[in-house]
C-alpha atoms as a PDB file:
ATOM      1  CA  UNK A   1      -9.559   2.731  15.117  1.00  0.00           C
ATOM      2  CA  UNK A   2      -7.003  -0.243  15.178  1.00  0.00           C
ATOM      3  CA  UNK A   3      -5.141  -0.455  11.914  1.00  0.00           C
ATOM      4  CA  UNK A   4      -2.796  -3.304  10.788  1.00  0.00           C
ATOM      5  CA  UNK A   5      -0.330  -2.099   7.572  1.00  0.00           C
ATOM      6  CA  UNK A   6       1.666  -4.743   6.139  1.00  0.00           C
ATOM      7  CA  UNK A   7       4.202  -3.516   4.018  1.00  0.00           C
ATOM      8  CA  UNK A   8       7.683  -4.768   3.791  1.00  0.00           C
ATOM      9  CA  UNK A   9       9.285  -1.631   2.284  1.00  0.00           C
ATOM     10  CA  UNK A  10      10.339  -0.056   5.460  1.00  0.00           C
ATOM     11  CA  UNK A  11      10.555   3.477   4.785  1.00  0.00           C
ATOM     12  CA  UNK A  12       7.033   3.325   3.453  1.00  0.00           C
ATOM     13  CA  UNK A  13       5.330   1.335   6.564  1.00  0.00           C
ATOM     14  CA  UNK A  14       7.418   3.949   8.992  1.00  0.00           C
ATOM     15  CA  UNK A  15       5.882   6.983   6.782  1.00  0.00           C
ATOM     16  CA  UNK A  16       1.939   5.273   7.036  1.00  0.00           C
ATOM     17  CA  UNK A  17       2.143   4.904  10.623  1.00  0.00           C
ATOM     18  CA  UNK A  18       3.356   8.066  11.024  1.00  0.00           C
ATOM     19  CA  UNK A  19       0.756   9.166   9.285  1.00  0.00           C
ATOM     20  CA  UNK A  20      -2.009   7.069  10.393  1.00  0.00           C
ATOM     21  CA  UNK A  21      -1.088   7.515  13.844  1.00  0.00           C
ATOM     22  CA  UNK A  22      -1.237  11.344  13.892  1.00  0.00           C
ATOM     23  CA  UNK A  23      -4.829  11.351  12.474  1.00  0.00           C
ATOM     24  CA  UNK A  24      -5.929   9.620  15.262  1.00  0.00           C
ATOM     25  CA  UNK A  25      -5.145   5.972  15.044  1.00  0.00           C
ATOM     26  CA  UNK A  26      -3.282   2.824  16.828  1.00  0.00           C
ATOM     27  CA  UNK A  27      -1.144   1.106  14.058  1.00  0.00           C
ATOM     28  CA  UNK A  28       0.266  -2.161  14.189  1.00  0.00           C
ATOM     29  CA  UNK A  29       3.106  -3.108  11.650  1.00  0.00           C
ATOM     30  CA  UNK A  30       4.188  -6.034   9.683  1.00  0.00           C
ATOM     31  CA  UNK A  31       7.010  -6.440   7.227  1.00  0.00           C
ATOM     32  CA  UNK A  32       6.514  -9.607   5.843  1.00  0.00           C
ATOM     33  CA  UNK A  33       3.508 -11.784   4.861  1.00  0.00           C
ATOM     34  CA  UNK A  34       4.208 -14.466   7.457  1.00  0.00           C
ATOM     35  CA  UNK A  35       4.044 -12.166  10.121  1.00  0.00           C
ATOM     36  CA  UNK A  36       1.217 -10.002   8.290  1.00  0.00           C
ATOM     37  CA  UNK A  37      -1.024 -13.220   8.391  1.00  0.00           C
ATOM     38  CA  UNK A  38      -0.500 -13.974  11.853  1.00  0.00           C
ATOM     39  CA  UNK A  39      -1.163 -10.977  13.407  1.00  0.00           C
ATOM     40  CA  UNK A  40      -4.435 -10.273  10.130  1.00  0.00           C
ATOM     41  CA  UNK A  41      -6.032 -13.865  11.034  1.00  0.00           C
ATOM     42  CA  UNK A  42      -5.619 -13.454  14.880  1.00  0.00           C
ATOM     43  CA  UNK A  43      -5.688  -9.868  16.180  1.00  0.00           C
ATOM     44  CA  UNK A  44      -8.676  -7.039  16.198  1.00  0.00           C
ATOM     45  CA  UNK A  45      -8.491  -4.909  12.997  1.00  0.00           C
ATOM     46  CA  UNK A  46     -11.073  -2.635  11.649  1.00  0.00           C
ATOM     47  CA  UNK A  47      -8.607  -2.280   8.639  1.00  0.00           C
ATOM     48  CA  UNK A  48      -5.882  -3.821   6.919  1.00  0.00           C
ATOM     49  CA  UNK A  49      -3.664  -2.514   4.808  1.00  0.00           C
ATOM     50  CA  UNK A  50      -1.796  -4.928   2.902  1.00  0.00           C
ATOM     51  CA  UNK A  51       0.895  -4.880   0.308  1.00  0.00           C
ATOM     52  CA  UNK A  52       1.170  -7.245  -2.301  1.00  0.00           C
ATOM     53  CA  UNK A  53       4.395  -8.230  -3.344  1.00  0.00           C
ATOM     54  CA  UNK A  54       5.606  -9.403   0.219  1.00  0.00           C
ATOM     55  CA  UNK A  55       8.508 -11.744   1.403  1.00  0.00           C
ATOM     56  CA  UNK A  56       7.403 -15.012   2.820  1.00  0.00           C
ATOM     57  CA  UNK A  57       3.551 -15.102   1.854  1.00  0.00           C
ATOM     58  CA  UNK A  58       2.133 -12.488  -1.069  1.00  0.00           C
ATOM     59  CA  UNK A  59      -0.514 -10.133  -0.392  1.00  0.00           C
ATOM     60  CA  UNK A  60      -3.124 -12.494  -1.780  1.00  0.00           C
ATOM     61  CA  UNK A  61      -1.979 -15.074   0.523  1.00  0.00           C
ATOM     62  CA  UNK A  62      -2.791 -13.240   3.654  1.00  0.00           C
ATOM     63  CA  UNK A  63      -5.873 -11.922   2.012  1.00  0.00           C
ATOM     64  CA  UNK A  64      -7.061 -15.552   1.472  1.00  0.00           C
ATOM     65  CA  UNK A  65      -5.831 -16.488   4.434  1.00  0.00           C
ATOM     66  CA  UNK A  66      -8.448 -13.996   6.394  1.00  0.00           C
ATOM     67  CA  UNK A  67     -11.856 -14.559   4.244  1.00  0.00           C
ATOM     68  CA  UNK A  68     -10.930 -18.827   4.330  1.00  0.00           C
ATOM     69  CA  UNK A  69     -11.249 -17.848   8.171  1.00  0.00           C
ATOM     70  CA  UNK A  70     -14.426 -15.738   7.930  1.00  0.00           C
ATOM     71  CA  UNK A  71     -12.587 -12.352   8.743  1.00  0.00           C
ATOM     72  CA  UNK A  72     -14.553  -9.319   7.153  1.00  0.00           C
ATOM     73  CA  UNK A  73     -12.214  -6.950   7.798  1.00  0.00           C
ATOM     74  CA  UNK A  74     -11.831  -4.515   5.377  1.00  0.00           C
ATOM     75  CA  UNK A  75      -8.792  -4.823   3.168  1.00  0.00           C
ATOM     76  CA  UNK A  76      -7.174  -1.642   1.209  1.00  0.00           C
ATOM     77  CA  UNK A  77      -4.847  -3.406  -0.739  1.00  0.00           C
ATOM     78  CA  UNK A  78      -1.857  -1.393  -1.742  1.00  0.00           C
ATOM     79  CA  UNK A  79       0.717  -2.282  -4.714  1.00  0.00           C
ATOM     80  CA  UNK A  80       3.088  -1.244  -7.173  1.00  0.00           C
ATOM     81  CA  UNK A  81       1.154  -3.291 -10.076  1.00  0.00           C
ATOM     82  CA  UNK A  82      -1.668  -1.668 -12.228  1.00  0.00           C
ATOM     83  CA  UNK A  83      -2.281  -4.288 -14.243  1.00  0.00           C
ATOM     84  CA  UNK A  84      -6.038  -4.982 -14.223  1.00  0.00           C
ATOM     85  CA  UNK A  85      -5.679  -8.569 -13.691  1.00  0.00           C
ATOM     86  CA  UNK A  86      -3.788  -8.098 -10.968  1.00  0.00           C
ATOM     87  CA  UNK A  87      -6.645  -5.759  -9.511  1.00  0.00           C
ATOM     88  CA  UNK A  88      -9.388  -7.654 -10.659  1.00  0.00           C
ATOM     89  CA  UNK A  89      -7.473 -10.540  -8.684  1.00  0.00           C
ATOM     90  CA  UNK A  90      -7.382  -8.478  -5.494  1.00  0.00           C
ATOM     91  CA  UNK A  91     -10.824  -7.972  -5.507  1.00  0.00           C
ATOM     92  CA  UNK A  92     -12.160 -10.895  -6.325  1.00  0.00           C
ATOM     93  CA  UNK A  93     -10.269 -12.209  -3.126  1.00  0.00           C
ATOM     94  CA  UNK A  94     -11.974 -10.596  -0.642  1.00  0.00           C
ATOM     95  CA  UNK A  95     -10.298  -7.387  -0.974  1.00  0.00           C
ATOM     96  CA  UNK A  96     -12.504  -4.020  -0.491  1.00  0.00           C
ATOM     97  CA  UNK A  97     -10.066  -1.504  -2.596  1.00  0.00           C
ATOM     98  CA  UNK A  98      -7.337  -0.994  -4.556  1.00  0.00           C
ATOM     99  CA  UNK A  99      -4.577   1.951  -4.453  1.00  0.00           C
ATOM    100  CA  UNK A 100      -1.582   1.901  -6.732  1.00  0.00           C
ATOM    101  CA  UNK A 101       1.370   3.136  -5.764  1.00  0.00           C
ATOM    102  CA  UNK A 102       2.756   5.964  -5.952  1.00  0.00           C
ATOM    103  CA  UNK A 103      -0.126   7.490  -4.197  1.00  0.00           C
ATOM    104  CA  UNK A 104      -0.920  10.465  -2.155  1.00  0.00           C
ATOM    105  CA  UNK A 105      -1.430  10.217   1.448  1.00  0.00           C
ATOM    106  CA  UNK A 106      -4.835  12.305   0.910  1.00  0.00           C
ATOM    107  CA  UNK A 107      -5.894   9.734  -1.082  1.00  0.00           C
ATOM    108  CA  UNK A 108      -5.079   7.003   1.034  1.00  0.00           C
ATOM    109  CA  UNK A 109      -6.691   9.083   4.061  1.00  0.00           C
ATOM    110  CA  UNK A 110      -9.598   9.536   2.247  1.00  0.00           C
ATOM    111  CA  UNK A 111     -10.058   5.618   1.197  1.00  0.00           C
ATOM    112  CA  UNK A 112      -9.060   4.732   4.555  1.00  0.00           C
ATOM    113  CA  UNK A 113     -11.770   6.706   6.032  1.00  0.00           C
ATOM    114  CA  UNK A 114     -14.489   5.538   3.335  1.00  0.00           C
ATOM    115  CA  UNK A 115     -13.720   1.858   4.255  1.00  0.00           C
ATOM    116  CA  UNK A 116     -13.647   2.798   8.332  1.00  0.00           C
ATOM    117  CA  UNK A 117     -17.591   4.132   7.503  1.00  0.00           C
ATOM    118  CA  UNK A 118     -18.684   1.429   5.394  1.00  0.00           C
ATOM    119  CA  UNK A 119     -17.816  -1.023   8.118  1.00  0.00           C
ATOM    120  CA  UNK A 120     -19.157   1.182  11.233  1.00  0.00           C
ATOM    121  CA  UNK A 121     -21.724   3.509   9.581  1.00  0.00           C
ATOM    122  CA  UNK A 122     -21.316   6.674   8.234  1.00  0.00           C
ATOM    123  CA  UNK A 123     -20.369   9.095  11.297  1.00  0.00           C
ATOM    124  CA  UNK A 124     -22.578  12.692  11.688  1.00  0.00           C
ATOM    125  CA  UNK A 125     -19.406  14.685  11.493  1.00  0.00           C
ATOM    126  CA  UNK A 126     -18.309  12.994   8.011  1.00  0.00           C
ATOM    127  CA  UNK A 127     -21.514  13.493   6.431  1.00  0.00           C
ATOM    128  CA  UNK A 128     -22.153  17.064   7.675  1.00  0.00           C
ATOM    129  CA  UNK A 129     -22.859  20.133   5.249  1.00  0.00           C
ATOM    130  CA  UNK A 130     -22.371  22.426   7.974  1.00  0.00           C
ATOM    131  CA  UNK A 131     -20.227  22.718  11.100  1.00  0.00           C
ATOM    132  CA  UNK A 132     -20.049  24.974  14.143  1.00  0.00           C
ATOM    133  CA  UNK A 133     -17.639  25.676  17.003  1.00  0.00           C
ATOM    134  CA  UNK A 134     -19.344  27.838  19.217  1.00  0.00           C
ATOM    135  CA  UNK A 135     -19.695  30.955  17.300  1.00  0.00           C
ATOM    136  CA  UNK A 136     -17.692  29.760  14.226  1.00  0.00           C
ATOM    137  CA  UNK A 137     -20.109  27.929  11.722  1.00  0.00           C
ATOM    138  CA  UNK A 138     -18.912  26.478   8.488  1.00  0.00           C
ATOM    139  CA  UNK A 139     -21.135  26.080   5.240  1.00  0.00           C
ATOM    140  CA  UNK A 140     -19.525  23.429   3.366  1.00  0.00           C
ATOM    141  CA  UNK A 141     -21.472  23.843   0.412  1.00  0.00           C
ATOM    142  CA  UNK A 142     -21.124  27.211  -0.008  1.00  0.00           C
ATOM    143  CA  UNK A 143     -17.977  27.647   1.420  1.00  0.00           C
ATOM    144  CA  UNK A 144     -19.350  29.921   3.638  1.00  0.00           C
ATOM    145  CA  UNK A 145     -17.304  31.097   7.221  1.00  0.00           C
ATOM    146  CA  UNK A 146     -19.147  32.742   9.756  1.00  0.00           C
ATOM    147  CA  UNK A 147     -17.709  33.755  13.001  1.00  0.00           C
ATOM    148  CA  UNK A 148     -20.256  36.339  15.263  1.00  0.00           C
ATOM    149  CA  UNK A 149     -22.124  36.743  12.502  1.00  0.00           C
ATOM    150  CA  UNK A 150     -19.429  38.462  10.607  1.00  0.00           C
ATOM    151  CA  UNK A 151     -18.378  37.027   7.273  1.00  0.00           C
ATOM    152  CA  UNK A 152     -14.678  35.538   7.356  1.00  0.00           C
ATOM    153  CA  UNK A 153     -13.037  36.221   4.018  1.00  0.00           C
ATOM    154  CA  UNK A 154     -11.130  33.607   3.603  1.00  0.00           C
ATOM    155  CA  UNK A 155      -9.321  32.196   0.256  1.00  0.00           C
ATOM    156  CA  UNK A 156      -9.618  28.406  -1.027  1.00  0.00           C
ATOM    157  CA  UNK A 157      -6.837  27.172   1.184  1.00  0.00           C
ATOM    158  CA  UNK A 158      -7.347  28.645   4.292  1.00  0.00           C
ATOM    159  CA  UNK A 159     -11.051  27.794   4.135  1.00  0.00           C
ATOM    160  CA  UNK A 160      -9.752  24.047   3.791  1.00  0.00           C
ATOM    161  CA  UNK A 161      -7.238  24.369   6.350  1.00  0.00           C
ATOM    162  CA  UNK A 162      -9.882  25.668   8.550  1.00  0.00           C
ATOM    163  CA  UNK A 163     -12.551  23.109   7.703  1.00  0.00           C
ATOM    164  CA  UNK A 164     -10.200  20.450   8.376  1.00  0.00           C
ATOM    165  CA  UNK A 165      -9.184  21.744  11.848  1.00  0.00           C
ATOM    166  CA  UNK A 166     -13.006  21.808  12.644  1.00  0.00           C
ATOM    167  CA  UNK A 167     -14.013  18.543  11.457  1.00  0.00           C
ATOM    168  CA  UNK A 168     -11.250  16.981  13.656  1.00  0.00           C
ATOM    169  CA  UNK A 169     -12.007  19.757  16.790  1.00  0.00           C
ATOM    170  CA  UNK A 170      -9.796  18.553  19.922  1.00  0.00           C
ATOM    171  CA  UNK A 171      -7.357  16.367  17.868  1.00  0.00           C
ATOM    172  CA  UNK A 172      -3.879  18.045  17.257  1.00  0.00           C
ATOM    173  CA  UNK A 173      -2.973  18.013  14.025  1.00  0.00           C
ATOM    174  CA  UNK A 174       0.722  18.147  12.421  1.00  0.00           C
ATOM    175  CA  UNK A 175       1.804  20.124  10.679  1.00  0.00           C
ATOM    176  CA  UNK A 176       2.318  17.027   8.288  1.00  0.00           C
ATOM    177  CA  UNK A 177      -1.012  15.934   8.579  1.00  0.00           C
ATOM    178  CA  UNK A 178      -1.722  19.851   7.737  1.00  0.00           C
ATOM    179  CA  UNK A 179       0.577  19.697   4.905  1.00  0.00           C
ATOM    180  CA  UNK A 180      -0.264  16.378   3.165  1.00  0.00           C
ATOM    181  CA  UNK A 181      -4.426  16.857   3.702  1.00  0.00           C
ATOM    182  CA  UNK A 182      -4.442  20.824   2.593  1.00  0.00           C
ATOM    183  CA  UNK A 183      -1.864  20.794   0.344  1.00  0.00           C
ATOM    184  CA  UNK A 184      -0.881  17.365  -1.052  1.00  0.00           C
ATOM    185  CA  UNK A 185       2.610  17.511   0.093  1.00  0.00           C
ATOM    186  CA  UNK A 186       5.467  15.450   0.933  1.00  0.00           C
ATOM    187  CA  UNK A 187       5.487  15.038   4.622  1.00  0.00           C
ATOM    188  CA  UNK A 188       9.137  15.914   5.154  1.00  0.00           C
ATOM    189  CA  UNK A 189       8.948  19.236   2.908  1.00  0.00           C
ATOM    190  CA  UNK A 190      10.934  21.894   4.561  1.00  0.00           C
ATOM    191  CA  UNK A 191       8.386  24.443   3.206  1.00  0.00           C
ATOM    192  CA  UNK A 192       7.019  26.794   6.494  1.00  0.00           C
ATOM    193  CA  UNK A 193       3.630  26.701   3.817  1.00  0.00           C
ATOM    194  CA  UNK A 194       1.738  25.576   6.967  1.00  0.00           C
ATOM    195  CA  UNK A 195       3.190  28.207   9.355  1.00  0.00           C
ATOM    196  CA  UNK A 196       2.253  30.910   7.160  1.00  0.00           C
ATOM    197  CA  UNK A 197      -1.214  30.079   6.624  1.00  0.00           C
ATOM    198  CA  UNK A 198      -1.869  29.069  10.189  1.00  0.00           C
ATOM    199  CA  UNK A 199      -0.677  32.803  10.823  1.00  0.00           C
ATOM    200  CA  UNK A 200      -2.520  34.165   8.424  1.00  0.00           C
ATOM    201  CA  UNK A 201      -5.964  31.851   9.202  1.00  0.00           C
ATOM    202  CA  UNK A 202      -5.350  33.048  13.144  1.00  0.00           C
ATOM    203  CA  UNK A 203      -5.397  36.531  12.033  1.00  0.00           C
ATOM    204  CA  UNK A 204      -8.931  36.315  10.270  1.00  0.00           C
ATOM    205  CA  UNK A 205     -10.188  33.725  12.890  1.00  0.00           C
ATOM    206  CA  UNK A 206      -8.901  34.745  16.026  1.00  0.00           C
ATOM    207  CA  UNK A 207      -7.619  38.479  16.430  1.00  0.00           C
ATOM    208  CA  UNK A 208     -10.955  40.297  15.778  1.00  0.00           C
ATOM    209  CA  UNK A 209     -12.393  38.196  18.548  1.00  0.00           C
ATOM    210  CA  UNK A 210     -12.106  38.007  22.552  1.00  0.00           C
ATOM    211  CA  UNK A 211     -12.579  34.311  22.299  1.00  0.00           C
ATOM    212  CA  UNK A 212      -9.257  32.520  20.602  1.00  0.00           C
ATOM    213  CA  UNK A 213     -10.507  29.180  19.158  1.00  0.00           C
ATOM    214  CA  UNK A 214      -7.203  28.282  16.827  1.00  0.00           C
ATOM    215  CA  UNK A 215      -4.219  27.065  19.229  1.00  0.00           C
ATOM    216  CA  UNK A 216      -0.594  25.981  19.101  1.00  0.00           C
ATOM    217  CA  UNK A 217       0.866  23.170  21.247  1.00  0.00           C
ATOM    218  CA  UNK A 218       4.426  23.243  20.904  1.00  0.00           C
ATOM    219  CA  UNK A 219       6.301  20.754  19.231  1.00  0.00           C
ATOM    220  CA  UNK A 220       3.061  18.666  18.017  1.00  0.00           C
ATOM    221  CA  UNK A 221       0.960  20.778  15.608  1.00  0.00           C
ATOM    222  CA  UNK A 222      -2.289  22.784  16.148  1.00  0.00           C
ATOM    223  CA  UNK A 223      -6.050  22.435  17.360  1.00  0.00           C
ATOM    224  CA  UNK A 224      -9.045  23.836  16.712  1.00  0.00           C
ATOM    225  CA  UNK A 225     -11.295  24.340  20.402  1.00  0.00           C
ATOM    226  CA  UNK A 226     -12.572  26.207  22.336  1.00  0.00           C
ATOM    227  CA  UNK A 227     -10.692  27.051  26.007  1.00  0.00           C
ATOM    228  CA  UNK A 228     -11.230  28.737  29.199  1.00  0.00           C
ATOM    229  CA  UNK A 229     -10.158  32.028  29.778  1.00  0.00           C
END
């Protein structure tokens, strides 16, 4: 999906489309609401999200800006205010949700990813109870990991950790994206939380078996798949 963030604190854009990017997405960035509007009103977005307290042209500015020109792109609007006018505002615009800052990136991920479904239908993979990799099958209801047949005792977070990797099969993963989905943390947390559990995952997922689904690539995170031998 093509997203557009306009945001004009820098350190924030840089840390969404770092984000952003590494689940799977080309981001486009804007740091001011001139340019935000320009590239909102004429590129191809299947999201925006937009700040509102911007240099040049507010939030609501571009927002109204887009629906005057019949754009139904969906807007996550993102701001610093919590005042319900202010939200009530947003939405009334045009806008399709609301996140006040500070957030978590989860959170964000997880609106982000409502919105992307609303717009283009609700994918099989999202709404899935139960997933499989060839002999690995997940039961997301009752938290259930099967690999063989055998029973994978796994706790809470590795059975998250797991079920993350195989909803997003083939994609690498970061060990940011890793850290910030599983855990909730800070992306730049010097914490080897996400080393240890990999380890620890691989030796319940992987070692008892021939087949090795759970793989490293070096210097750019980890994938679920399965590979040739």
């Amino acid at each position: 999906m093509r997203l557009l963030v306009i945001e004009d604190e820098v350190k924030l854009a840089q840390y969404l489309h770092k984000g952003l990017s590494e689940n799977g997405h080309v981001v486009d960035l804007a740091h001011d609401g001139i340019e935000g509007r320009r590239l909102a009103t004429g590129g191809d977005y299947d999201l925006v999200l937009l700040d509102v307290m911007l240099p040049g042209v507010d939030g609501f500015g571009v927002l109204g800006a887009m629906r005057q020109q019949g754009r139904k792109t969906p807007v996550l609007m993102l701001t610093a205010r919590d005042k319900v006018e202010d939200r009530v505002r947003g939405l009334e615009g045009g806008a399709d949700d609301y996140l006040v800052k500070p957030f978590a990136f989860s959170e964000l991920l997880a609106r982000v990813g409502a919105l992307l479904r609303r717009g283009n239908g609700s994918s099989a993979a999202a709404q899935a109870t139960e997933l499989r990799l060839g002999d690995l099958e997940l039961d997301l209801v009752a938290r259930r990991a099967t690999r063989a047949g055998q029973r994978l005792d796994l706790t809470a977070k590795e059975f998250n950790l797991l079920a993350l990797l195989l909803r997003r099969r083939g994609q690498i993963l970061s060990r940011t994206t890793l850290a910030e989905q599983v855990w909730d943390m800070n992306f730049d947390s010097d914490t080897n939380v996400v080393e240890v559990a990999v380890r620890r995952l691989r030796a319940k997922l992987d070692d008892p078996f021939p087949a090795k689904l759970l793989h490293t690539v070096r210097g750019m995170g980890y994938v679920l798949e399965e590979r040739d031998t």
